[in-house]
N, C-alpha and C. Protein backbone atom coordinates (compact mmCIF):
# COMPACT_ATOMS: atom_id res chain seq x y z
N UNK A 1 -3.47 -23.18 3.13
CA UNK A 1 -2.68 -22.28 2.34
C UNK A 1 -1.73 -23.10 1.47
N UNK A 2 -1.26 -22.67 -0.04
CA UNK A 2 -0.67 -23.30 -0.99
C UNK A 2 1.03 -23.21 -0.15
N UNK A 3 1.77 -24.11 -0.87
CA UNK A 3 3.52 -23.47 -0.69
C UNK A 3 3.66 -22.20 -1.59
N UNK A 4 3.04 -21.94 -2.63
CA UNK A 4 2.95 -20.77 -3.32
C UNK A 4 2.54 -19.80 -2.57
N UNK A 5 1.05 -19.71 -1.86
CA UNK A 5 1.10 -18.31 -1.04
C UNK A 5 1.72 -18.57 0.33
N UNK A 6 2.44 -19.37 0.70
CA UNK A 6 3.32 -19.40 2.00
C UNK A 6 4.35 -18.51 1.70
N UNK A 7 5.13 -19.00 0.60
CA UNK A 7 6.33 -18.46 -0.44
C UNK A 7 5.98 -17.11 -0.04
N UNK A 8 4.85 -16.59 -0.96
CA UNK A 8 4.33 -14.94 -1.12
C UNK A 8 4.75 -14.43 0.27
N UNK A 9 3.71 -14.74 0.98
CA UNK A 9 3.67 -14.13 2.13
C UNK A 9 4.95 -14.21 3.07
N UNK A 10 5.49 -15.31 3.06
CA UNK A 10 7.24 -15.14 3.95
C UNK A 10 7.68 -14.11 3.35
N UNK A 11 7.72 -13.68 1.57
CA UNK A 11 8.77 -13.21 1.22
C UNK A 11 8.12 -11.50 1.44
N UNK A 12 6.87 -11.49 1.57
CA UNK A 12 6.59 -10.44 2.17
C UNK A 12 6.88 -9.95 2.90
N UNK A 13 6.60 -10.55 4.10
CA UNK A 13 7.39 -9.95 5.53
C UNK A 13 8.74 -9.49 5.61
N UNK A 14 9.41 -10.27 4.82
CA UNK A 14 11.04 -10.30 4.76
C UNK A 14 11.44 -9.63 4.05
N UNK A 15 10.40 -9.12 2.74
CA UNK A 15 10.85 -7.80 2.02
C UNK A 15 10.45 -6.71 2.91
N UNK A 16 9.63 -6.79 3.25
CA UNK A 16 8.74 -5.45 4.22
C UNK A 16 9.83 -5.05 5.24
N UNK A 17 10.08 -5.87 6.02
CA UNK A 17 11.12 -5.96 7.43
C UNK A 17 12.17 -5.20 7.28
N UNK A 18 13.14 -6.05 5.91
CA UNK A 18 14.66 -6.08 5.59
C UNK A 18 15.12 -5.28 4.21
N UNK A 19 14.18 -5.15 2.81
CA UNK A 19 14.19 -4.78 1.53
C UNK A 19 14.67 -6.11 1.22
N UNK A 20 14.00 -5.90 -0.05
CA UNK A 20 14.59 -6.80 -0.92
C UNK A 20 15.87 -7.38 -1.43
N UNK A 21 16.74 -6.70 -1.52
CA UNK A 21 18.00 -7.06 -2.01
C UNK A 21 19.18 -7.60 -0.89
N UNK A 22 18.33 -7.33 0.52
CA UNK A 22 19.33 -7.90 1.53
C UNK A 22 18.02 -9.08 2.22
N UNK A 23 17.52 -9.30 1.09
CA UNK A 23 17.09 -10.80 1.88
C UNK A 23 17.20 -12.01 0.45
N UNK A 24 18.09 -12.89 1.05
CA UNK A 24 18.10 -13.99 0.00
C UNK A 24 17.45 -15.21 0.03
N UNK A 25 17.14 -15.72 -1.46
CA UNK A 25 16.01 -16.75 -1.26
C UNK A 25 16.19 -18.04 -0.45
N UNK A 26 17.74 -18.10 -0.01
CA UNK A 26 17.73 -18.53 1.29
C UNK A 26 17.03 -19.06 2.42
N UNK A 27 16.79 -17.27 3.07
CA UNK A 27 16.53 -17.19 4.21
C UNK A 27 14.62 -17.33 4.34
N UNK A 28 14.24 -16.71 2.46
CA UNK A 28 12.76 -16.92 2.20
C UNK A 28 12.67 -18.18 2.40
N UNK A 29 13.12 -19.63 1.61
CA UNK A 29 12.89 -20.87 2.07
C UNK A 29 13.05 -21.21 3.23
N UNK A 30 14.41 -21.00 4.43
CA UNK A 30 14.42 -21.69 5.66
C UNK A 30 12.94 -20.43 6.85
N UNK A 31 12.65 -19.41 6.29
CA UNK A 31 11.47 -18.72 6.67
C UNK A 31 10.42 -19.86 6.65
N UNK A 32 9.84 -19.96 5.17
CA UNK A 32 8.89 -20.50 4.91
C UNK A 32 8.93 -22.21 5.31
N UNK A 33 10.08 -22.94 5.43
CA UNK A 33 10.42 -24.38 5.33
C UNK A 33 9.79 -24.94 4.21
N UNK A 34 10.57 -24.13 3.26
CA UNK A 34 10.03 -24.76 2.00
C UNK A 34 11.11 -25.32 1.19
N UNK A 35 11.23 -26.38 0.48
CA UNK A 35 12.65 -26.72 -0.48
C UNK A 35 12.50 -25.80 -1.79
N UNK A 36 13.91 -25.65 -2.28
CA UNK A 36 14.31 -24.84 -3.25
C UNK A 36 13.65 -25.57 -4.73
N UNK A 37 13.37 -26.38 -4.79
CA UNK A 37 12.87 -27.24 -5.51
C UNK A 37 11.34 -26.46 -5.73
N UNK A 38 10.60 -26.95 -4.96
CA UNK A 38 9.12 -26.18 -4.78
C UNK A 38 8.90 -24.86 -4.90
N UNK A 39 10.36 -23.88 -4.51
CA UNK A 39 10.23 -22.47 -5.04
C UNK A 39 10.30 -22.36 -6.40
N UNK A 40 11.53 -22.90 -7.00
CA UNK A 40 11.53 -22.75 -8.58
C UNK A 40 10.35 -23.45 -9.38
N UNK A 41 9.65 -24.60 -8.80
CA UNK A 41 8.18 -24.85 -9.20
C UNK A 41 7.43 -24.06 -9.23
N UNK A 42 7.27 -22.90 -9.09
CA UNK A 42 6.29 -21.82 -9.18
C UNK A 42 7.16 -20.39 -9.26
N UNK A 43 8.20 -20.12 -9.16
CA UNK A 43 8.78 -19.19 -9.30
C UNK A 43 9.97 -19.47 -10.50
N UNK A 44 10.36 -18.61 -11.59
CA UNK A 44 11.89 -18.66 -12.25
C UNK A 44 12.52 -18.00 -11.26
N UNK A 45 12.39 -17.06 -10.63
CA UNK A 45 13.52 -16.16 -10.37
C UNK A 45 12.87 -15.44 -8.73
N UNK A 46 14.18 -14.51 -7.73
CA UNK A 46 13.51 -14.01 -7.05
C UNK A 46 12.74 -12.81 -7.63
N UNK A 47 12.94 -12.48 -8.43
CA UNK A 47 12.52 -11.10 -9.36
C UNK A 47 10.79 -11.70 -9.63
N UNK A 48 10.55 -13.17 -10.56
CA UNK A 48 9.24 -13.36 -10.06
C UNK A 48 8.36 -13.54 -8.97
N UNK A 49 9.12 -14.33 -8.26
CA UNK A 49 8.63 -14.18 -6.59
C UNK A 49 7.87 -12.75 -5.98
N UNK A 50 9.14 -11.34 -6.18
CA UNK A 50 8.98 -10.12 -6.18
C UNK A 50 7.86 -9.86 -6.57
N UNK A 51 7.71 -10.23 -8.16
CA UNK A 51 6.29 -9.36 -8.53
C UNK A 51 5.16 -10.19 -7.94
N UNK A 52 5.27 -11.14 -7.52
CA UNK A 52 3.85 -11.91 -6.89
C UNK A 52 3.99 -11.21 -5.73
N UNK A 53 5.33 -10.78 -5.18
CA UNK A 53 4.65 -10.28 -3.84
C UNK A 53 3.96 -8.76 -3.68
N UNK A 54 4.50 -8.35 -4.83
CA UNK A 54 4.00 -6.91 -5.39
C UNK A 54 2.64 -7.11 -5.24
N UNK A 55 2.13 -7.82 -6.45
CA UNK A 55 0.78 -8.33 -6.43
C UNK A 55 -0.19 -8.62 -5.11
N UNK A 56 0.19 -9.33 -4.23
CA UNK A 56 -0.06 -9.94 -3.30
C UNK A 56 -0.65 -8.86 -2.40
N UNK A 57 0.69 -7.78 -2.31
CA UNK A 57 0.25 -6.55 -1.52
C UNK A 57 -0.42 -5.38 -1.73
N UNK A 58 -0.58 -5.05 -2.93
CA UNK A 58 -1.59 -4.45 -3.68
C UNK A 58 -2.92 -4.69 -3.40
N UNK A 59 -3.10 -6.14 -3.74
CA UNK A 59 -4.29 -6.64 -3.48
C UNK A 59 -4.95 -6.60 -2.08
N UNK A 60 -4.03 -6.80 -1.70
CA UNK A 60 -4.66 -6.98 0.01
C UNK A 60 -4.74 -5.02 0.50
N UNK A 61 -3.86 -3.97 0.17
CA UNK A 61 -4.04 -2.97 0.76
C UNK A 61 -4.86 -2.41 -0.41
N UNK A 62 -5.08 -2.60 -1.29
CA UNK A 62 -6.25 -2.16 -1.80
C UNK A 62 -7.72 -2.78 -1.41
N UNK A 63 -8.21 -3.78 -0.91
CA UNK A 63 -9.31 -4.18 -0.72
C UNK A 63 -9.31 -3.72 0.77
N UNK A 64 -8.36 -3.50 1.56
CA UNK A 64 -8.51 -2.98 2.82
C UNK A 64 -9.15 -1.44 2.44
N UNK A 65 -7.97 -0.84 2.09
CA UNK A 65 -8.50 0.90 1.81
C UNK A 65 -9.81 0.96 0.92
N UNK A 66 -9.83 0.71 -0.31
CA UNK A 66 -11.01 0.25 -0.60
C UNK A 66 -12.78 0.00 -0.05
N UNK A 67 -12.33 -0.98 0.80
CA UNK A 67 -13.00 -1.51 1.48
C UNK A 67 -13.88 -0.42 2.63
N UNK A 68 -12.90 0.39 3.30
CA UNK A 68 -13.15 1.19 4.10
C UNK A 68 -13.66 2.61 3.35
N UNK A 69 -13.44 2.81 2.26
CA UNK A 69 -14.04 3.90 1.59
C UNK A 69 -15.68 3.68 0.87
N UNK A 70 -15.63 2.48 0.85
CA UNK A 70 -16.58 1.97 0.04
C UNK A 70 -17.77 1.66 1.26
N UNK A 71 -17.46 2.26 2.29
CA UNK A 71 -18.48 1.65 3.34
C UNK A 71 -19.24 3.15 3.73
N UNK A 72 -18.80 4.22 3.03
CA UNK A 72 -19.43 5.20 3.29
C UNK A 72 -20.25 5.62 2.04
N UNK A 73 -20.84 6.80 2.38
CA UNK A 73 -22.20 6.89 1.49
C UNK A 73 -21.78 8.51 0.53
N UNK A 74 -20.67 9.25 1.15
CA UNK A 74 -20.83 10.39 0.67
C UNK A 74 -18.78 10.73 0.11
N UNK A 75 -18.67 11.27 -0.66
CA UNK A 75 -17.13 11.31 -0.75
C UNK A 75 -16.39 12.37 0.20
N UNK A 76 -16.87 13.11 1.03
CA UNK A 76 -16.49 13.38 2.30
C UNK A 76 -16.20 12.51 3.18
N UNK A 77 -16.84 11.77 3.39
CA UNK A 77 -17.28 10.56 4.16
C UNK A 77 -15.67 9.29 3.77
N UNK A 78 -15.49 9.04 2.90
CA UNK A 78 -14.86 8.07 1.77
C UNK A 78 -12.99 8.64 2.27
N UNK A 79 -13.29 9.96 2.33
CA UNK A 79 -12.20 10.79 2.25
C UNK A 79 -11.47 10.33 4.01
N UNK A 80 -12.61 10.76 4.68
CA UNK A 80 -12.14 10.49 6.31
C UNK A 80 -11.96 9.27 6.61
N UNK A 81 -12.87 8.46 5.65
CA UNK A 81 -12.15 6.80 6.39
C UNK A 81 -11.14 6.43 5.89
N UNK A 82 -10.98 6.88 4.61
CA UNK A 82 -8.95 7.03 4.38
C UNK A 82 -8.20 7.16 5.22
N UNK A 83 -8.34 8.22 6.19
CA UNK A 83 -7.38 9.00 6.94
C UNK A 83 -7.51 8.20 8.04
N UNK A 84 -8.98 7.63 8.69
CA UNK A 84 -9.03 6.66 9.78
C UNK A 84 -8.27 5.78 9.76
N UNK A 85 -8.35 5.25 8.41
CA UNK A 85 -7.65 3.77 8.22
C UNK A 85 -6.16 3.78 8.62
N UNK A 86 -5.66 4.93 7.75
CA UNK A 86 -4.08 5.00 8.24
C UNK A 86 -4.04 5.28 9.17
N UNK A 87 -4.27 6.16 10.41
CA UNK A 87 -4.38 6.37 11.96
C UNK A 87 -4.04 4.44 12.55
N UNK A 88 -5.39 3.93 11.95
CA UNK A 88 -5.30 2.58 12.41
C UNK A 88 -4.21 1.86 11.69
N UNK A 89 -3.61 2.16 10.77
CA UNK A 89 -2.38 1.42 10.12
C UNK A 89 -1.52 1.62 10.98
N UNK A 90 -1.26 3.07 10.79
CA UNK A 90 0.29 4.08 11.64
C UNK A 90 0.32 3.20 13.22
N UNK A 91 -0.94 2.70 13.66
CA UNK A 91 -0.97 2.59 15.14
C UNK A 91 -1.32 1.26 15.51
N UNK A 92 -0.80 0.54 14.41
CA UNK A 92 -1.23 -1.14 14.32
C UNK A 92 -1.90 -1.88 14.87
N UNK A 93 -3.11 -0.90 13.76
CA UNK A 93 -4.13 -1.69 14.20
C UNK A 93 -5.10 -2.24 13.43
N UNK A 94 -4.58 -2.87 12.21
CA UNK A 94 -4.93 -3.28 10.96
C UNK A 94 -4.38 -4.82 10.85
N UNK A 95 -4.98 -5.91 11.46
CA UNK A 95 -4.27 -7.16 11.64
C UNK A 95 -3.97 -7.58 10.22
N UNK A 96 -4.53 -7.11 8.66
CA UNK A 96 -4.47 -7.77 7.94
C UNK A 96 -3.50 -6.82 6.69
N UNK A 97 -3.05 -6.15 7.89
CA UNK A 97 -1.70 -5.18 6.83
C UNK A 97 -0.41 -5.74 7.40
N UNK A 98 0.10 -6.14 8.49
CA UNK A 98 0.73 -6.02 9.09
C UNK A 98 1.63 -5.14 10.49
N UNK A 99 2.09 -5.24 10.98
CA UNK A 99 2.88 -3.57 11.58
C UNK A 99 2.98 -2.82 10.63
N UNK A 100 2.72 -1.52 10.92
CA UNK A 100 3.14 -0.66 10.62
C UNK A 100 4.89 -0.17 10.36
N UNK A 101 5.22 -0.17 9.34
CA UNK A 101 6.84 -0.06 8.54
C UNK A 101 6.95 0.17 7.39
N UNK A 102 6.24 1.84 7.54
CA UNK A 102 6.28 2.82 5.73
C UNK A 102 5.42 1.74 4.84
N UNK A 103 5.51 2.31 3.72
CA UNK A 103 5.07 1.90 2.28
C UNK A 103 6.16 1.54 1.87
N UNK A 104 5.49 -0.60 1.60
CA UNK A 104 6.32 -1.18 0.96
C UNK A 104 6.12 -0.68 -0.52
N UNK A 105 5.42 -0.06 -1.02
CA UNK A 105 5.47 0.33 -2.54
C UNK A 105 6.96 1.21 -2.82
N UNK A 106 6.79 2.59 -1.43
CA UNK A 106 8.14 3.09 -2.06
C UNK A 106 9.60 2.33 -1.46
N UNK A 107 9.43 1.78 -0.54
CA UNK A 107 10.66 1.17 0.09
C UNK A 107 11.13 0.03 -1.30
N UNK A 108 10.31 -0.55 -2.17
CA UNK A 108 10.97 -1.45 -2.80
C UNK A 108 11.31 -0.63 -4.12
N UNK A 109 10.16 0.25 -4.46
CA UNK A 109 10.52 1.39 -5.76
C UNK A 109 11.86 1.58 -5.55
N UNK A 110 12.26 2.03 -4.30
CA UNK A 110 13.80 2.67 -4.09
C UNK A 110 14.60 1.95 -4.27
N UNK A 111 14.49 0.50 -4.32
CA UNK A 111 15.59 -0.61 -4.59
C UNK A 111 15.42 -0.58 -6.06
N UNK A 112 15.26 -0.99 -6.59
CA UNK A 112 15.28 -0.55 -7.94
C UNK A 112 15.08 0.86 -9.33
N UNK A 113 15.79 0.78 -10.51
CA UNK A 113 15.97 1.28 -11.57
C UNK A 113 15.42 1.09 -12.81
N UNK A 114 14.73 1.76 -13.28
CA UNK A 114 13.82 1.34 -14.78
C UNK A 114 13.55 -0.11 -14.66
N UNK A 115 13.24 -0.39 -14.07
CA UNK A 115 12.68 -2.04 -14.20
C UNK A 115 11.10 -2.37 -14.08
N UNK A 116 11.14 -3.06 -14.05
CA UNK A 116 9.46 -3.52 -14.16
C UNK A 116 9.16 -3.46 -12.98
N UNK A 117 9.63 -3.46 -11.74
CA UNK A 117 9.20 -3.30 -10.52
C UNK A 117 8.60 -1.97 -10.50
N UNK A 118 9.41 -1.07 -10.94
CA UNK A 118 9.05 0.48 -10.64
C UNK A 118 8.01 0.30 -11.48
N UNK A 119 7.54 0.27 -12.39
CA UNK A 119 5.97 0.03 -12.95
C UNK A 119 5.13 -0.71 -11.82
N UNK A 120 5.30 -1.81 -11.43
CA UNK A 120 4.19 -2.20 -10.14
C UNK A 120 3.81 -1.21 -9.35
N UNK A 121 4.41 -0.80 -8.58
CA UNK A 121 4.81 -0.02 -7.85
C UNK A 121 4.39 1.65 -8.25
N UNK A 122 4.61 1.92 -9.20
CA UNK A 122 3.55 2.68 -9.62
C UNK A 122 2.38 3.05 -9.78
N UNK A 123 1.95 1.55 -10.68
CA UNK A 123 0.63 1.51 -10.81
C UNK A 123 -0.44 1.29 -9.97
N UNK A 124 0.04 0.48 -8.47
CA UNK A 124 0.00 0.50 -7.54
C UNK A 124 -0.82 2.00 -6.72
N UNK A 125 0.33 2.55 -6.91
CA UNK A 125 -0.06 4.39 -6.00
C UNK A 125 -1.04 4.99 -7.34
N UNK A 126 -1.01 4.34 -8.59
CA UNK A 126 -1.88 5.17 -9.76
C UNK A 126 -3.55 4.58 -9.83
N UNK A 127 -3.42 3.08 -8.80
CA UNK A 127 -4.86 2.89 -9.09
C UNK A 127 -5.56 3.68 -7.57
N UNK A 128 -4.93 3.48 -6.47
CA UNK A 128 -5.03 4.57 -5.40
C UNK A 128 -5.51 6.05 -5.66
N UNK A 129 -4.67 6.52 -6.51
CA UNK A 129 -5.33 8.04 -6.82
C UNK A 129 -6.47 7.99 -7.93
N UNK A 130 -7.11 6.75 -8.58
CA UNK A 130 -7.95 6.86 -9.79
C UNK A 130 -8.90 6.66 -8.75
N UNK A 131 -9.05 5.46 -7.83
CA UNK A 131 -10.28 4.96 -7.21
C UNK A 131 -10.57 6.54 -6.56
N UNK A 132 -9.44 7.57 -5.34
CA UNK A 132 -9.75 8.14 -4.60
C UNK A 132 -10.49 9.50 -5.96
N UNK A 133 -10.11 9.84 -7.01
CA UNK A 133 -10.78 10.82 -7.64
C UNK A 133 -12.45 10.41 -8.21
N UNK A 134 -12.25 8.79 -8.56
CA UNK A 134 -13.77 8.00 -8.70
C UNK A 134 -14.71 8.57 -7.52
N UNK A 135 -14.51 8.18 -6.35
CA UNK A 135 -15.31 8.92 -5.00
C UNK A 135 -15.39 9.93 -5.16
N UNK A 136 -14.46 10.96 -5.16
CA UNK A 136 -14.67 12.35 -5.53
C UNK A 136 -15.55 13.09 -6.53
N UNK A 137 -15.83 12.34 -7.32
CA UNK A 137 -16.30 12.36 -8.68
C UNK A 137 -17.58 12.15 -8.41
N UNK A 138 -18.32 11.19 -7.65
CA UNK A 138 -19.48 11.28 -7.13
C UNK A 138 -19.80 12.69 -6.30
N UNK A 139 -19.39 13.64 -5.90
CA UNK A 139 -20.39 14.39 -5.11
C UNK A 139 -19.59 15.89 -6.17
N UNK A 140 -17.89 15.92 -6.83
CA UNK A 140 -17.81 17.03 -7.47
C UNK A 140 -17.62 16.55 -9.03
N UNK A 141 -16.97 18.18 -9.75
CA UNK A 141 -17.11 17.83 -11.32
C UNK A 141 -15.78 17.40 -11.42
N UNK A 142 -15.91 16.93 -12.50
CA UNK A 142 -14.69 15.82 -13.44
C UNK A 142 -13.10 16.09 -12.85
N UNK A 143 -13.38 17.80 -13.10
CA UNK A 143 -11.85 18.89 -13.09
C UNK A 143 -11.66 18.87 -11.62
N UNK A 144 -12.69 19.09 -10.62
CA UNK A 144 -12.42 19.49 -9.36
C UNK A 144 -12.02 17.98 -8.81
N UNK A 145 -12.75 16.96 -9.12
CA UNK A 145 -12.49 15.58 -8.37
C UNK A 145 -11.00 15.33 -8.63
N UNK A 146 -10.47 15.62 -9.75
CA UNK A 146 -9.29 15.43 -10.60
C UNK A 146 -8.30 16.17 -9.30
N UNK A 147 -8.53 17.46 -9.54
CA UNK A 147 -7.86 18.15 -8.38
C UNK A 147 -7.63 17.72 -7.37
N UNK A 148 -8.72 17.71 -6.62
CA UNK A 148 -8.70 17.04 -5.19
C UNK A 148 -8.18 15.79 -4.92
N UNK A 149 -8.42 15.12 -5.75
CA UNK A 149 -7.82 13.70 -5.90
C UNK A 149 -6.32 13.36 -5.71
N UNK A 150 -5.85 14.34 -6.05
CA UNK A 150 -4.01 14.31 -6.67
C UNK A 150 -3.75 15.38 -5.03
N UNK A 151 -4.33 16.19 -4.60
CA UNK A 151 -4.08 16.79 -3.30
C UNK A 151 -4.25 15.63 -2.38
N UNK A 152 -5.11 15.29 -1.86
CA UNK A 152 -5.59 14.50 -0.83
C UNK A 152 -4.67 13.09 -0.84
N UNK A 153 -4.10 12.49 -2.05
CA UNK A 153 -3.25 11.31 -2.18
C UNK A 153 -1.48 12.00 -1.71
N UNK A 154 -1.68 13.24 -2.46
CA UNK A 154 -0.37 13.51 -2.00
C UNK A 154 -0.39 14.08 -0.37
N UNK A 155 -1.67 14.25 0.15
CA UNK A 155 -1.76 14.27 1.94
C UNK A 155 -1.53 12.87 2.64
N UNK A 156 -2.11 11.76 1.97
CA UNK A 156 -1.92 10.49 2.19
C UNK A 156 -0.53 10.06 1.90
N UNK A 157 -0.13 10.04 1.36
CA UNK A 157 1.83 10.08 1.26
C UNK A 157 2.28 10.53 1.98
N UNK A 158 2.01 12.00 1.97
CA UNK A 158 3.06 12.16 3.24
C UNK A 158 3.03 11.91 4.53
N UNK A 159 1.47 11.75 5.31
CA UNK A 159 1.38 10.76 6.09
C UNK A 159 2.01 10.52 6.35
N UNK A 160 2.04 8.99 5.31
CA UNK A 160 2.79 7.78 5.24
C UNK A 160 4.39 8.24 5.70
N UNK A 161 5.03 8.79 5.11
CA UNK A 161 6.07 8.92 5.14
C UNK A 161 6.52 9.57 6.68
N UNK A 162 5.30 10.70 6.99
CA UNK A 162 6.10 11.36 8.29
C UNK A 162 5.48 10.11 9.31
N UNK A 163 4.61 9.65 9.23
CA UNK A 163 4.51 8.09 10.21
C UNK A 163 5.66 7.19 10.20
N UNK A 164 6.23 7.53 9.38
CA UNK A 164 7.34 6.14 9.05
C UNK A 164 8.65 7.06 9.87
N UNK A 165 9.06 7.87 8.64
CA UNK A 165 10.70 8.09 8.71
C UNK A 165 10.68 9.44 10.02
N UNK A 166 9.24 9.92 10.47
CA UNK A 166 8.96 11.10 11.45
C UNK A 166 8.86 10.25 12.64
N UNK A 167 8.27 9.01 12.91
CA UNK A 167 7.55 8.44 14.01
C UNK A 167 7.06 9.32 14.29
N UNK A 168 6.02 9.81 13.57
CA UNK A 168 4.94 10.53 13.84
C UNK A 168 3.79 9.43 13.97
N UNK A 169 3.35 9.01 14.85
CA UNK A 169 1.51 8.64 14.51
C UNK A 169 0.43 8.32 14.62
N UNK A 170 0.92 10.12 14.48
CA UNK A 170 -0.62 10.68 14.73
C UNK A 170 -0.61 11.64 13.46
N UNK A 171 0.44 11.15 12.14
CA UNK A 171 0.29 12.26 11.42
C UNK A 171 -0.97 11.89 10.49
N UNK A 172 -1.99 11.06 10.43
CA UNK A 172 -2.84 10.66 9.08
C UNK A 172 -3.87 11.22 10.07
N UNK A 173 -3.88 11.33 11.36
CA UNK A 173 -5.24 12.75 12.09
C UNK A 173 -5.24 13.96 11.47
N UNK A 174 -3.67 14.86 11.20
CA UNK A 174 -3.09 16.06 10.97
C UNK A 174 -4.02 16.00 9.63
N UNK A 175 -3.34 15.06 8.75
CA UNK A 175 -3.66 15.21 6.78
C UNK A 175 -5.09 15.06 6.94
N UNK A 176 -5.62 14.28 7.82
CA UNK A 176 -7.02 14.20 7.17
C UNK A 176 -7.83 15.19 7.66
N UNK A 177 -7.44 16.13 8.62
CA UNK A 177 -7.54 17.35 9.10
C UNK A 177 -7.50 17.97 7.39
N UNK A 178 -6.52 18.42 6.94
CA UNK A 178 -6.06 19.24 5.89
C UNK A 178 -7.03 18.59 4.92
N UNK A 179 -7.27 16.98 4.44
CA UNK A 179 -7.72 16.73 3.28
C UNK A 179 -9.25 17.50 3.61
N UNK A 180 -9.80 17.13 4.70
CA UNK A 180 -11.24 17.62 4.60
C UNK A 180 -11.76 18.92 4.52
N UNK A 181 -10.24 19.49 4.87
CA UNK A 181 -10.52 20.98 4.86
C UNK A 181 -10.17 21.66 3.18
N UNK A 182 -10.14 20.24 2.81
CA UNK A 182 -10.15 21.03 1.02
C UNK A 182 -11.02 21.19 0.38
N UNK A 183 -11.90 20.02 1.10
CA UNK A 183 -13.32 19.71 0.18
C UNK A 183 -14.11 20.79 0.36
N UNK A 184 -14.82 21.54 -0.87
CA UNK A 184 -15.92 22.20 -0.92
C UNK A 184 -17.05 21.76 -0.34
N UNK A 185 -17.83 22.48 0.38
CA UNK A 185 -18.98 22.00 0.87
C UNK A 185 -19.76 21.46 -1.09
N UNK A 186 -20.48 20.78 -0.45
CA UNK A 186 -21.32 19.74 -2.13
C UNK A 186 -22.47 20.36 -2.16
């Protein structure tokens, strides 16, 4: 592994754990045992650091979710291993997400104001609902996938959220209960 994705990934955890604004690049270097020197070699700022870790986590929980939708054959199918997956998130059991501790998308959105973060972070939850209406789109029409798409993500949120701030979890059983019960038979 580079000092660059050491960097990433300490400052991951430590954003994930603590938020961002109460962890200083500090505690990211004596984390990582990296010199301040070697951070600003690849980073200007913690704000760039940030968006690599944005990046970083995107990438990885999108090829996870992804991954698990893409292993089924039917968008019913696509829909429930969504809901599996988070069951196995909520109940940590996803070695390559970490523990389970909410969505770092909205926990860091909330630290910030019109900034370019809140665009990551966005686009983030916006390629989530394009891929989940793409699946959809395979078995319904354009309008209905569209529909369902924007329901079933906003079942997946809240999930998320009553897993987190509910210690609920067992709530992504409940939603994916509800998401499947939206789908039209095909």
């Amino acid at each position: 592994m580079t000092k660059r994705d050491e960097l990433i990934q300490t400052a991951f955890k430590l954003f994930y754990m603590n938020g961002v604004h109460s962890v200083g690049i500090n505690q990211i270097l004596s984390e990582a045992g990296i010199a301040k020197k070697t951070l600003y070699s690849h980073f200007a700022s913690k704000e760039a650091l940030l968006e690599a870790v944005i990046a970083y986590r995107d990438e990885r929980f999108q090829t996870w979710l992804f991954g698990l939708m893409n292993s089924t054959s039917s968008a019913p199918a696509a829909i429930a291993a969504m809901f599996q997956g988070l069951d196995d998130w909520f109940n940590d059991r996803v070695d390559t997400l970490m523990p389970f501790q909410g969505c770092f998308f909205v926990k860091v959105n909330g630290e910030f104001f019109q900034h370019r973060v809140n665009e990551l972070c966005h686009a983030h939850k916006q390629a989530i609902l394009d891929y989940t209406q793409m699946r959809l789109s395979e078995t319904y029409s354009a309008e209905q996938a569209a529909q369902l798409a924007n329901q079933v993500v906003l079942l997946k949120e809240g999930a998320i959220a009553q897993a987190y701030l509910g210690h609920d979890h067992h709530a992504a059983k409940l939603a994916g209960g509800m998401a499947l019960a939206l789908l039209p038979t095909p």
